[in-house]
N, C-alpha and C. Protein backbone atom coordinates (compact mmCIF):
# COMPACT_ATOMS: atom_id res chain seq x y z
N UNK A 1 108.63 23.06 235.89
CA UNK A 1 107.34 22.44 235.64
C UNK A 1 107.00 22.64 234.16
N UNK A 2 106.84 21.41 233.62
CA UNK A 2 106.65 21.86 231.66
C UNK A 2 105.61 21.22 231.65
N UNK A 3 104.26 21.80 230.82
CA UNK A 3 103.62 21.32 230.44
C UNK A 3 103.14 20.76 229.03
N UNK A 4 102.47 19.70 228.73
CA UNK A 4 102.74 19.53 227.14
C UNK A 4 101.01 19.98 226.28
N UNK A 5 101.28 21.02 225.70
CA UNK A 5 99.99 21.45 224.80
C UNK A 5 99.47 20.23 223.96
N UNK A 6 98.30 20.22 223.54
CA UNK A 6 98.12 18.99 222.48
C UNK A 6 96.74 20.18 222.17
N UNK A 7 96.44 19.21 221.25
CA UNK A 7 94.93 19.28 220.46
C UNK A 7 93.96 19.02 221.35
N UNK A 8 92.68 19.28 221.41
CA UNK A 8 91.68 18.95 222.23
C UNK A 8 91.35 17.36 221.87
N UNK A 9 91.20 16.42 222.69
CA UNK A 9 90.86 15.25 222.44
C UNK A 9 89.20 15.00 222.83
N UNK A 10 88.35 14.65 222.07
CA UNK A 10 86.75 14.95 222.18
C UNK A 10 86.32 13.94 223.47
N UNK A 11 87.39 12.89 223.46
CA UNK A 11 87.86 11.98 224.76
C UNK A 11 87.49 12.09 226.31
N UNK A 12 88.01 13.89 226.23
CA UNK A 12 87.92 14.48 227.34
C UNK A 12 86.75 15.46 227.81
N UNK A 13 85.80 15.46 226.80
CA UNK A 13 84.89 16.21 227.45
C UNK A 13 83.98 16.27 228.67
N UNK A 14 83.87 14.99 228.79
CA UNK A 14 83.06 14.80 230.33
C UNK A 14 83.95 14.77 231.15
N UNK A 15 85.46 14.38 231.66
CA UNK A 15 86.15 14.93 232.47
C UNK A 15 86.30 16.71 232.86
N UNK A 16 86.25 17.30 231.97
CA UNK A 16 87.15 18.60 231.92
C UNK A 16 85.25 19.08 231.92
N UNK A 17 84.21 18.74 231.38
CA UNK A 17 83.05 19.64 232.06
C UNK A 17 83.04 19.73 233.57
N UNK A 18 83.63 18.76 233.83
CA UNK A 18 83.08 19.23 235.47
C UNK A 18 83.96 19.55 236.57
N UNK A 19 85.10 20.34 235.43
CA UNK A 19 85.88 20.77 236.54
C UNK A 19 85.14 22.40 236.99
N UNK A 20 84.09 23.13 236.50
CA UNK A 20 84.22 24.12 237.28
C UNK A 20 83.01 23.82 238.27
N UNK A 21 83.38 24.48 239.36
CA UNK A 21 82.37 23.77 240.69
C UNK A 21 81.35 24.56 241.42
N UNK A 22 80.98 25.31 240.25
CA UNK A 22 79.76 26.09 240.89
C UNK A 22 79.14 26.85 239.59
N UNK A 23 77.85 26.87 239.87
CA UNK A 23 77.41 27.76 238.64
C UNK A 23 78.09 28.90 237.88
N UNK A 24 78.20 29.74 239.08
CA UNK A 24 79.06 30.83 238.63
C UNK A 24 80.53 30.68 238.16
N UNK A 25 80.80 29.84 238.77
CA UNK A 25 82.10 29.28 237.99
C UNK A 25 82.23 28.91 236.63
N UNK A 26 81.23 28.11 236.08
CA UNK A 26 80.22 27.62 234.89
C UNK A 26 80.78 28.46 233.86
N UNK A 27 79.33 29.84 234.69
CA UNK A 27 79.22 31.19 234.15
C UNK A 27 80.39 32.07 233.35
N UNK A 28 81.46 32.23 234.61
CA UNK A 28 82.67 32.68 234.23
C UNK A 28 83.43 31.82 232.78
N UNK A 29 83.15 30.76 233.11
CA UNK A 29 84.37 29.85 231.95
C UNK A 29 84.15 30.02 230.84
N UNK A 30 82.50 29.49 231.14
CA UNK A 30 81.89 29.12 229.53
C UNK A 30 80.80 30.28 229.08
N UNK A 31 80.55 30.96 230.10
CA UNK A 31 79.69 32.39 229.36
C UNK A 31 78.23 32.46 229.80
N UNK A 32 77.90 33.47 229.72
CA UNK A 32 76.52 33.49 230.52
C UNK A 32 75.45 32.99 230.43
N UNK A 33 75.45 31.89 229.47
CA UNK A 33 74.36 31.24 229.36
C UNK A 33 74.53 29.86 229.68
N UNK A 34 75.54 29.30 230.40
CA UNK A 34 75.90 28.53 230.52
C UNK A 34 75.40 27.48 232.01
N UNK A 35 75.05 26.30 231.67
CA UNK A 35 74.06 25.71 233.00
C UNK A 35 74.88 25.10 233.46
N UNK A 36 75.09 24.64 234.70
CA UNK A 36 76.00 24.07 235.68
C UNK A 36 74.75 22.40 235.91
N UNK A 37 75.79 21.41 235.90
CA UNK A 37 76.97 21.06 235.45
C UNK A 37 76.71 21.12 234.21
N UNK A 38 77.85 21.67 232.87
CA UNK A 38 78.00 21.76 232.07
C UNK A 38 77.89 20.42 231.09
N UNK A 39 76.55 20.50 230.20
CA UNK A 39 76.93 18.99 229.56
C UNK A 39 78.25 19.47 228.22
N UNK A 40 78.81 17.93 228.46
CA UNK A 40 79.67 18.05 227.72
C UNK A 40 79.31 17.97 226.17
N UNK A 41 78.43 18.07 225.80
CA UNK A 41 77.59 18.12 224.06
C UNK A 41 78.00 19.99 224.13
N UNK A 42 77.99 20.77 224.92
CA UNK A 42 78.83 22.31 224.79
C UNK A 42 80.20 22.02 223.85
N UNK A 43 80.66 21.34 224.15
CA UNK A 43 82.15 21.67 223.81
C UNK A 43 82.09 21.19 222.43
N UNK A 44 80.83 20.29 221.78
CA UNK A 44 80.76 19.91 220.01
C UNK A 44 80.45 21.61 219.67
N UNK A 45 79.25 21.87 220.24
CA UNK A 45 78.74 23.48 219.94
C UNK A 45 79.91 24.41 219.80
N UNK A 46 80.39 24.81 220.54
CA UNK A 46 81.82 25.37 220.74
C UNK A 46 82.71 25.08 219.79
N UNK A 47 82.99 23.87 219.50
CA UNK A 47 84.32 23.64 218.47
C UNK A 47 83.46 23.57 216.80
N UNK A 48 82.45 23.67 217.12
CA UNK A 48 82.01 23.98 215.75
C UNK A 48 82.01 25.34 214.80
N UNK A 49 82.32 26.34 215.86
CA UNK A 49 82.37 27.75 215.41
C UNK A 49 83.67 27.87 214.57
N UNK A 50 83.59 28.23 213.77
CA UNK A 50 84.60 29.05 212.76
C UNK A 50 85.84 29.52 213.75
N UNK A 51 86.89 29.19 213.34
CA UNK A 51 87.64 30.38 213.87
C UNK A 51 88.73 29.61 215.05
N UNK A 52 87.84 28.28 215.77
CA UNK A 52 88.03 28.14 217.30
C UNK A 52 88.83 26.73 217.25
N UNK A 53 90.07 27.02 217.93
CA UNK A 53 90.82 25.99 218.10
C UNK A 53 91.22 25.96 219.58
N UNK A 54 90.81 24.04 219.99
CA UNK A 54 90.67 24.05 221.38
C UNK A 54 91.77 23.23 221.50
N UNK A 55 92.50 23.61 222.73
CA UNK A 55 93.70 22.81 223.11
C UNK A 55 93.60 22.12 224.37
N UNK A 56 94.46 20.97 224.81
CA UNK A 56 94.18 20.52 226.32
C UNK A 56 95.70 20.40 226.50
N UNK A 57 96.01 20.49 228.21
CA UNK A 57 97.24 20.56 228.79
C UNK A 57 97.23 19.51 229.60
N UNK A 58 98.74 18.67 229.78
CA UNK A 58 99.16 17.27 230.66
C UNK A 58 99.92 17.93 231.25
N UNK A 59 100.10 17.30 232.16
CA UNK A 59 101.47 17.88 233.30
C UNK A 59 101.24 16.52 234.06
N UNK A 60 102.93 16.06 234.19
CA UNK A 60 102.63 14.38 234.89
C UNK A 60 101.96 13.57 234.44
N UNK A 61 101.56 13.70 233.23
CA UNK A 61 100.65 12.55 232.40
C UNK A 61 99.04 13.20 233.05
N UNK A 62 98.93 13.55 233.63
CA UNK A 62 97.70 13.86 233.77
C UNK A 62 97.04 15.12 233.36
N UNK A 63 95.33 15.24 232.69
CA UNK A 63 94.66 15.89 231.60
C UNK A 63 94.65 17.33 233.11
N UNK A 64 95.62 18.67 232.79
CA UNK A 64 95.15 19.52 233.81
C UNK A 64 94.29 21.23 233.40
N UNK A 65 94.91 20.92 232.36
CA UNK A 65 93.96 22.71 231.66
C UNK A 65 93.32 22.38 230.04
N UNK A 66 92.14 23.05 229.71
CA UNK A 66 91.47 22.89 228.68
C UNK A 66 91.62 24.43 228.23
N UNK A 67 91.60 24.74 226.54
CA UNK A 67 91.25 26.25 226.73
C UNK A 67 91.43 26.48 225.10
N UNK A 68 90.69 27.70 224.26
CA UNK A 68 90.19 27.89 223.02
C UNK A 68 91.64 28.76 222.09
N UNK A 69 91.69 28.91 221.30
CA UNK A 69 92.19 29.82 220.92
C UNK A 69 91.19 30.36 219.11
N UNK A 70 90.43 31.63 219.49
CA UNK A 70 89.43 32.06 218.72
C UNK A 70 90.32 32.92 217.51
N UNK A 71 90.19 32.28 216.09
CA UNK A 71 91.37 32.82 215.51
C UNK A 71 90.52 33.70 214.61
N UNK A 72 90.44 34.87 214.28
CA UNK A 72 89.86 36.02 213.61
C UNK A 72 90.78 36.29 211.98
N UNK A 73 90.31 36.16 211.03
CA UNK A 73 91.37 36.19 210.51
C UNK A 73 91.05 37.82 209.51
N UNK A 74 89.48 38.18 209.43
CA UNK A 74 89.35 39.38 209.29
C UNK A 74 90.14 40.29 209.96
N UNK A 75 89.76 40.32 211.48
CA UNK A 75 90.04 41.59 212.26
C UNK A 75 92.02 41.03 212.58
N UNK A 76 92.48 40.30 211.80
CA UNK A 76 94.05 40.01 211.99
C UNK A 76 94.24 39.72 213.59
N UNK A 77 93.36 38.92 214.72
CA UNK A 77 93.85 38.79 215.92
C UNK A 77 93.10 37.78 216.17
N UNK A 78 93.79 36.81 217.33
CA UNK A 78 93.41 36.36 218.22
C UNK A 78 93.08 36.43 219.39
N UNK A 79 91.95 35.33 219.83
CA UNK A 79 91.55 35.79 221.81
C UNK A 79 91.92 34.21 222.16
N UNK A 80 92.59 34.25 223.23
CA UNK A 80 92.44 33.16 224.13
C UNK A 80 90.91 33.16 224.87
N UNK A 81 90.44 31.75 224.91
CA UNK A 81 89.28 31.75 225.64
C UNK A 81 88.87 30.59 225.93
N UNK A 82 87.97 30.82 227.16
CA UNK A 82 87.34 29.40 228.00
C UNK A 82 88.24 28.96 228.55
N UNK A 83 89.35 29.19 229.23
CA UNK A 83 90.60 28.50 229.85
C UNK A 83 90.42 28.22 231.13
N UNK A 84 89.87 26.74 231.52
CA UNK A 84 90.23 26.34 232.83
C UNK A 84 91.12 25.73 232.77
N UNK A 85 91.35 25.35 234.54
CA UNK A 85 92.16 24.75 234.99
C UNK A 85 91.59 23.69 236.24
N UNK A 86 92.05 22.47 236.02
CA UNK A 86 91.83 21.38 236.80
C UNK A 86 91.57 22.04 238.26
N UNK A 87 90.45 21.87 239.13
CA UNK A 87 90.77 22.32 240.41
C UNK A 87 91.88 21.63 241.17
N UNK A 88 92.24 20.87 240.93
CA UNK A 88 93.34 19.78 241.78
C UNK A 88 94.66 20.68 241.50
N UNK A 89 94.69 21.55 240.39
CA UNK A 89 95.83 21.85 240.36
C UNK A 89 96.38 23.80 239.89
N UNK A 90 95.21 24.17 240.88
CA UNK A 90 94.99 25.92 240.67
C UNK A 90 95.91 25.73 241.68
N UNK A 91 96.49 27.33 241.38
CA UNK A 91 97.32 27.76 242.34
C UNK A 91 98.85 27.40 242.32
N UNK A 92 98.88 27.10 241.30
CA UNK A 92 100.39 25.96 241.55
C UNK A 92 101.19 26.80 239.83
N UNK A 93 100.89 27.72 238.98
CA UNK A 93 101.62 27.77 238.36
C UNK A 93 100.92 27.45 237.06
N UNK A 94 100.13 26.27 236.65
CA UNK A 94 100.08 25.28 235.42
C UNK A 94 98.85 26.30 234.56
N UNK A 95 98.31 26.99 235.40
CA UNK A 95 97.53 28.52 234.16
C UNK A 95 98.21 29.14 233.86
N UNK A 96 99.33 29.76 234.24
CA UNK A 96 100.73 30.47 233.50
C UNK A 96 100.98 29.65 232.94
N UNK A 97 101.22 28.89 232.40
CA UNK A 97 102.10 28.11 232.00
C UNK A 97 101.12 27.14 230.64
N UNK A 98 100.13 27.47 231.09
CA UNK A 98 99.32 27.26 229.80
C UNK A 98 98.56 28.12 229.09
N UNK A 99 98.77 29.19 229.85
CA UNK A 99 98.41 30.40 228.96
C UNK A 99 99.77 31.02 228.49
N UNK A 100 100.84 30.70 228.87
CA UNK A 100 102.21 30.89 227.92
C UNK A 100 102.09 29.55 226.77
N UNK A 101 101.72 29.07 227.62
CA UNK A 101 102.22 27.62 225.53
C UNK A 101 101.11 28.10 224.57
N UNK A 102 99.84 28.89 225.03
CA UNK A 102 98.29 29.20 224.13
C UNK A 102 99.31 30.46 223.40
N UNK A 103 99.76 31.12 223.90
CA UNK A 103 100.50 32.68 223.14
C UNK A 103 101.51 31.88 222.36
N UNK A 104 102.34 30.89 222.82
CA UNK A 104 103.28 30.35 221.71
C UNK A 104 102.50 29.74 220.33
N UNK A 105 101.52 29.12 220.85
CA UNK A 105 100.74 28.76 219.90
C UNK A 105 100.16 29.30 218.85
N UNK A 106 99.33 30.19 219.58
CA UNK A 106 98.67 32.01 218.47
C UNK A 106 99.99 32.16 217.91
N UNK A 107 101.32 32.51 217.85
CA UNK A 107 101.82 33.13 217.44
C UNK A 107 102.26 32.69 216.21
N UNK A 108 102.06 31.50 215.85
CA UNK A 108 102.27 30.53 215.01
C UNK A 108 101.20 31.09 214.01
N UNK A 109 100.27 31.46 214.01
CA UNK A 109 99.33 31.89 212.71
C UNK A 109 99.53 33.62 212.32
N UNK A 110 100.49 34.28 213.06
CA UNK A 110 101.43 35.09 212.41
C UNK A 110 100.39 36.37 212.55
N UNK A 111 99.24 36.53 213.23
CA UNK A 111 98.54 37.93 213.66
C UNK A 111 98.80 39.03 214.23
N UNK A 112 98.24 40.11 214.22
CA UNK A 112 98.81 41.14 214.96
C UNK A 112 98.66 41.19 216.18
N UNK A 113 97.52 40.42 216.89
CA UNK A 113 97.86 40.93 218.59
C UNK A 113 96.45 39.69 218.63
N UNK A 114 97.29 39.77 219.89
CA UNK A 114 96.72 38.57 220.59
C UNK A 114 95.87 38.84 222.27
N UNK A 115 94.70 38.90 222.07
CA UNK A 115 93.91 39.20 223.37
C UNK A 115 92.96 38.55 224.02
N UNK A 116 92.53 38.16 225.72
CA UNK A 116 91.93 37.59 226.49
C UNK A 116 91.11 38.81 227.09
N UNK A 117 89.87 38.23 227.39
CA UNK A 117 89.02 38.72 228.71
C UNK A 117 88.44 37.76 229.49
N UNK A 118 88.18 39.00 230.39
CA UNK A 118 87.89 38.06 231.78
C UNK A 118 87.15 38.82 232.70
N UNK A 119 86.15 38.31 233.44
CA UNK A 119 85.38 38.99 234.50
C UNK A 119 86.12 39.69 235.34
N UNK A 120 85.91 40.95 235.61
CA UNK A 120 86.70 42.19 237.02
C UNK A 120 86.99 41.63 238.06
N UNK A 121 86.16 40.44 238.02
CA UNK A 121 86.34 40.04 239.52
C UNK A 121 86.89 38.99 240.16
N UNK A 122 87.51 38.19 238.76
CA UNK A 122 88.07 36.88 239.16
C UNK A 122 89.50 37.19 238.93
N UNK A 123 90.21 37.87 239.85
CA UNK A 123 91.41 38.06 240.42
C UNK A 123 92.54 36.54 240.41
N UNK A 124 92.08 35.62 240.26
CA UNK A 124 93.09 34.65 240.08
C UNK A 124 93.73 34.93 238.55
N UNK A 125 92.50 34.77 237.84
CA UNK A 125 92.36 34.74 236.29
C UNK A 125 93.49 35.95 235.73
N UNK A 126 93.37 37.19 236.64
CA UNK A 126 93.79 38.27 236.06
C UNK A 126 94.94 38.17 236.22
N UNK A 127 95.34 37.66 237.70
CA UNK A 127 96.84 37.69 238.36
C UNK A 127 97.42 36.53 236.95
N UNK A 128 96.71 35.14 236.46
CA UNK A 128 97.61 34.85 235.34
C UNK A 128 97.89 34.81 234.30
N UNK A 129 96.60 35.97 233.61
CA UNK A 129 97.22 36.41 232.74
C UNK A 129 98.10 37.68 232.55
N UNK A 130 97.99 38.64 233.67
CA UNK A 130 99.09 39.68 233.70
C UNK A 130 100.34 39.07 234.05
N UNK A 131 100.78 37.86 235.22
CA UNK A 131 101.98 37.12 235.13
C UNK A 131 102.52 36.74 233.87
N UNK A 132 101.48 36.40 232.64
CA UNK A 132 102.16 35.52 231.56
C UNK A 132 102.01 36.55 230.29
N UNK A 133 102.19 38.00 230.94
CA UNK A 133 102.58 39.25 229.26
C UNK A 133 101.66 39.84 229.36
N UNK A 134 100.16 39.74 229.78
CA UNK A 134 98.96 40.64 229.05
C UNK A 134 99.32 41.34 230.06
N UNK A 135 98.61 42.48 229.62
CA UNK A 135 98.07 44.37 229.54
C UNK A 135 97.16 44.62 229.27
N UNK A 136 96.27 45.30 230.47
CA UNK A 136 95.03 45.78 230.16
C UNK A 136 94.94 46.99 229.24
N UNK A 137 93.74 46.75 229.03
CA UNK A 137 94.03 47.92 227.73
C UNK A 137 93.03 49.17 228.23
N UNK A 138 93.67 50.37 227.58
CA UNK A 138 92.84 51.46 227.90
C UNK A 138 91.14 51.64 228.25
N UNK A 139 90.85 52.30 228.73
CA UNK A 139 89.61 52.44 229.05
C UNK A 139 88.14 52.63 227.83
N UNK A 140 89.28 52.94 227.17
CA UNK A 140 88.17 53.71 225.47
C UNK A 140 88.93 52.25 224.69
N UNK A 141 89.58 51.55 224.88
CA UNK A 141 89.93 50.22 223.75
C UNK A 141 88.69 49.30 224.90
N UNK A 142 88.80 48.80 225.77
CA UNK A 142 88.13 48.21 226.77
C UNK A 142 86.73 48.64 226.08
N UNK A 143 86.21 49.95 226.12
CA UNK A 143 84.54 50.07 225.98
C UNK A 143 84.65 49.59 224.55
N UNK A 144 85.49 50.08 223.45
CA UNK A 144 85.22 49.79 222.64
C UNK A 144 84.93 47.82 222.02
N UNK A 145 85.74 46.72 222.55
CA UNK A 145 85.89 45.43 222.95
C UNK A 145 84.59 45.26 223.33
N UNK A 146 83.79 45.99 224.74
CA UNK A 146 83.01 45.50 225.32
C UNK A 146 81.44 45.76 224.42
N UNK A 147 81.44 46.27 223.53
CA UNK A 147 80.26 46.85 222.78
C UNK A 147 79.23 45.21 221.98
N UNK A 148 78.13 45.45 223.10
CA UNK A 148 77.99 44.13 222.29
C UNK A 148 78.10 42.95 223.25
N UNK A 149 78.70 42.92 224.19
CA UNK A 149 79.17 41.94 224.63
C UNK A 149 78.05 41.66 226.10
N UNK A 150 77.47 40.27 226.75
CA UNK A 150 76.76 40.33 227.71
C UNK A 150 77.80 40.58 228.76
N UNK A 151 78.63 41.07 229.03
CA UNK A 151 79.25 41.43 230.65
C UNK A 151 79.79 42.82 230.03
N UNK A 152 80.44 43.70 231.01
CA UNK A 152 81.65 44.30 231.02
C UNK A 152 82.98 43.22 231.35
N UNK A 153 83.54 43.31 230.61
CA UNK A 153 84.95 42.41 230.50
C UNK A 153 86.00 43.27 230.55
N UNK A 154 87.07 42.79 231.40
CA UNK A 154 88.20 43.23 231.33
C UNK A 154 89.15 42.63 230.36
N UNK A 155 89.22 43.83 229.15
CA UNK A 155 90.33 43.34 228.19
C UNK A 155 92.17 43.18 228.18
N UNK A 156 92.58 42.13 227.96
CA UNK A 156 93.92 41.92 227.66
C UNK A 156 95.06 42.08 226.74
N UNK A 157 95.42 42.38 226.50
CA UNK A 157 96.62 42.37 225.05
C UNK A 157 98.23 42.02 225.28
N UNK A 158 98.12 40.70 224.70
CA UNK A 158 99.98 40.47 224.76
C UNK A 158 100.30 41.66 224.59
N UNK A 159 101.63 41.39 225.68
CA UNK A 159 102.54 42.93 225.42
C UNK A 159 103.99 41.80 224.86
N UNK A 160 103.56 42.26 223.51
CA UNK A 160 104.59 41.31 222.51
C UNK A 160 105.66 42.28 222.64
């Protein structure tokens, strides 16, 4: 199953807002302030920030994962972030597999480490990014990550 990375196409924003299907779902993707259904005028806000490069994923010609890559160039790292996935096509592989082409991608701007978070409790999320290299990180790197932040998040780190 290969999927093909591209650039975010601005094309797609009202498709790919409404793939998550519940507030809390919303919540999880796009962050806690986030209103269900998501207008797609978020994703101008979003790609306007410094730093943030958004990618979208095809598989079969069809638009199936959206997702950020937040490039830091002070602190020398990147975070993957905001990464859904089409509901039509969870479960099947294509979030591995696009959170492996997002790490091929980061790796290309030549940083020292590359890290995701994610809510404790969304166990899909975790199962793919620990399938595709990440490592949670210690308990005192974790508080330290979380300082500041509106959730406790569970932190990630390619294990390059």
């Amino acid at each position: 199953m290969n999927i093909l990375l591209r650039p975010f196409i601005k094309d797609h924003t009202t498709q790919i807002a409404s793939w998550s299907l519940s507030a809390n779902e919303a919540k999880a993707w796009a962050g806690h302030n986030a209103t269900f259904p998501l207008p797609p005028a978020q994703f101008d806000r979003w790609h306007e920030e410094p730093g943030t490069h958004p990618f979208i994923a095809h598989y079969n010609n069809h638009l199936v994962a959206y997702g950020q890559l937040w490039v830091d160039l002070e602190e020398q790292d990147i975070e993957l972030a905001r990464i859904i996935v089409h509901p039509s096509h969870r479960g099947i592989g294509i979030g591995r597999r696009f959170v492996t082409a997002l790490v091929h991608q980061a790796k290309t701007y030549g940083l020292k480490d590359i890290f995701i978070r994610v809510l404790p409790n969304n166990d899909p999320a975790i199962r793919c990014y620990k399938s595709s290299g990440f490592v949670r990180l210690s308990k005192d790197e974790e508080h330290h990550h979380n300082q500041g932040q509106p959730h406790l998040y569970m932190w990630l780190k390619f294990n390059t």
